[in-house]
N, C-alpha and C. Protein backbone atom coordinates (compact mmCIF):
# COMPACT_ATOMS: atom_id res chain seq x y z
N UNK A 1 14.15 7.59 2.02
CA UNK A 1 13.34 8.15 3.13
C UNK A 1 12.41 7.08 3.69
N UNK A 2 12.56 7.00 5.04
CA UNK A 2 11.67 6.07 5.92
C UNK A 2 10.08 6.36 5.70
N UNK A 3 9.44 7.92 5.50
CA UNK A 3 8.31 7.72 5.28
C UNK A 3 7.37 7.48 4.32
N UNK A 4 8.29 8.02 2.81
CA UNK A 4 7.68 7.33 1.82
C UNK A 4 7.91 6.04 1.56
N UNK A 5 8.43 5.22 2.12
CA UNK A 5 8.88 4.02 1.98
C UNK A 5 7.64 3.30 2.82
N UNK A 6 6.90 4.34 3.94
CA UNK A 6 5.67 3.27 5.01
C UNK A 6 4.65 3.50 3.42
N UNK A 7 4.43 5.08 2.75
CA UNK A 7 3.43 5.21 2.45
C UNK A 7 3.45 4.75 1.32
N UNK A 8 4.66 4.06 0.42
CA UNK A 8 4.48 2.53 -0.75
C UNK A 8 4.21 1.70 -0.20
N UNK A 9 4.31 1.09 0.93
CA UNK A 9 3.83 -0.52 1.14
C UNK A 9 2.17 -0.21 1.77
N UNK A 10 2.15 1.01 2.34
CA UNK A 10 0.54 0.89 2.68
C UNK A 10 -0.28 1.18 1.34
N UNK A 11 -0.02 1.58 0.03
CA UNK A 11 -0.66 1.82 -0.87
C UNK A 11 -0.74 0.51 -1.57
N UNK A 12 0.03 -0.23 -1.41
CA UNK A 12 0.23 -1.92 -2.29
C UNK A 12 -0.61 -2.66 -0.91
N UNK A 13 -0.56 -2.31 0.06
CA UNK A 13 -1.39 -2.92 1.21
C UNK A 13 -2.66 -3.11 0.51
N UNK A 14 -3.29 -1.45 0.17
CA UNK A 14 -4.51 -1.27 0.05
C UNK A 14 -4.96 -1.92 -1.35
N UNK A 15 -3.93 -2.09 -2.26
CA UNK A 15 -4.69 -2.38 -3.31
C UNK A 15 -4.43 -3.64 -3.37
N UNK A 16 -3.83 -4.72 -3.09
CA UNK A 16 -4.03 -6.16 -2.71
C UNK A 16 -5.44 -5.81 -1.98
N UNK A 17 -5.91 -5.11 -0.58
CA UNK A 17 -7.09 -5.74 -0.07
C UNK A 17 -8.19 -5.34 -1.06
N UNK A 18 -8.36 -4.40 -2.08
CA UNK A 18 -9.03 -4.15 -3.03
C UNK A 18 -9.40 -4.84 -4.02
N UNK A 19 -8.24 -5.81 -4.07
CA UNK A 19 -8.59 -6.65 -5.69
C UNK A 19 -8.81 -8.14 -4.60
N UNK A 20 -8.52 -8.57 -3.50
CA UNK A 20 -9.22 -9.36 -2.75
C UNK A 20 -10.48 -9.38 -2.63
N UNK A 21 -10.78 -8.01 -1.97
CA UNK A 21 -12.85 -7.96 -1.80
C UNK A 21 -13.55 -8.14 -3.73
N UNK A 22 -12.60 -7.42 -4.52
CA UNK A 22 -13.18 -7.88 -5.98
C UNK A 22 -13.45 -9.18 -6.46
N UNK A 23 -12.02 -9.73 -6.31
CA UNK A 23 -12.36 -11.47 -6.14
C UNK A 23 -13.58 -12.40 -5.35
N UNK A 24 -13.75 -11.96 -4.15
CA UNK A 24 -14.59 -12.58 -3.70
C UNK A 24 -16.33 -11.83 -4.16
N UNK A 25 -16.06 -10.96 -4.49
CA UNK A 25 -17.10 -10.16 -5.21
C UNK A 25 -17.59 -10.81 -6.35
N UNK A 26 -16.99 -11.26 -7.26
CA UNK A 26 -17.12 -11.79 -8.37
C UNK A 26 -17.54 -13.44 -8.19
N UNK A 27 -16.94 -14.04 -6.96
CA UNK A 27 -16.83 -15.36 -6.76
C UNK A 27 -18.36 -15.63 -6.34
N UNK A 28 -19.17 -14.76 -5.59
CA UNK A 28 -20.40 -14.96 -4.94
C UNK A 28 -21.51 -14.66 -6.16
N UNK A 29 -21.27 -14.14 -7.27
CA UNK A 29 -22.07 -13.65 -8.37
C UNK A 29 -22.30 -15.12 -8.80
């Protein structure tokens, strides 16, 4: 199915940009 297939890559979207802002979160500490 075409739409659970958008709504796995937008959930791996979101959690790459999640552990990005963590990284730089940690980097400025």
């Amino acid at each position: 199915m075409v739409t659970s297939k958008i709504i796995y890559v937008r959930k791996i979207t979101f959690f790459t940009m999640v552990n990005l802002v963590k990284e730089q979160q940690e980097k400025q500490k």
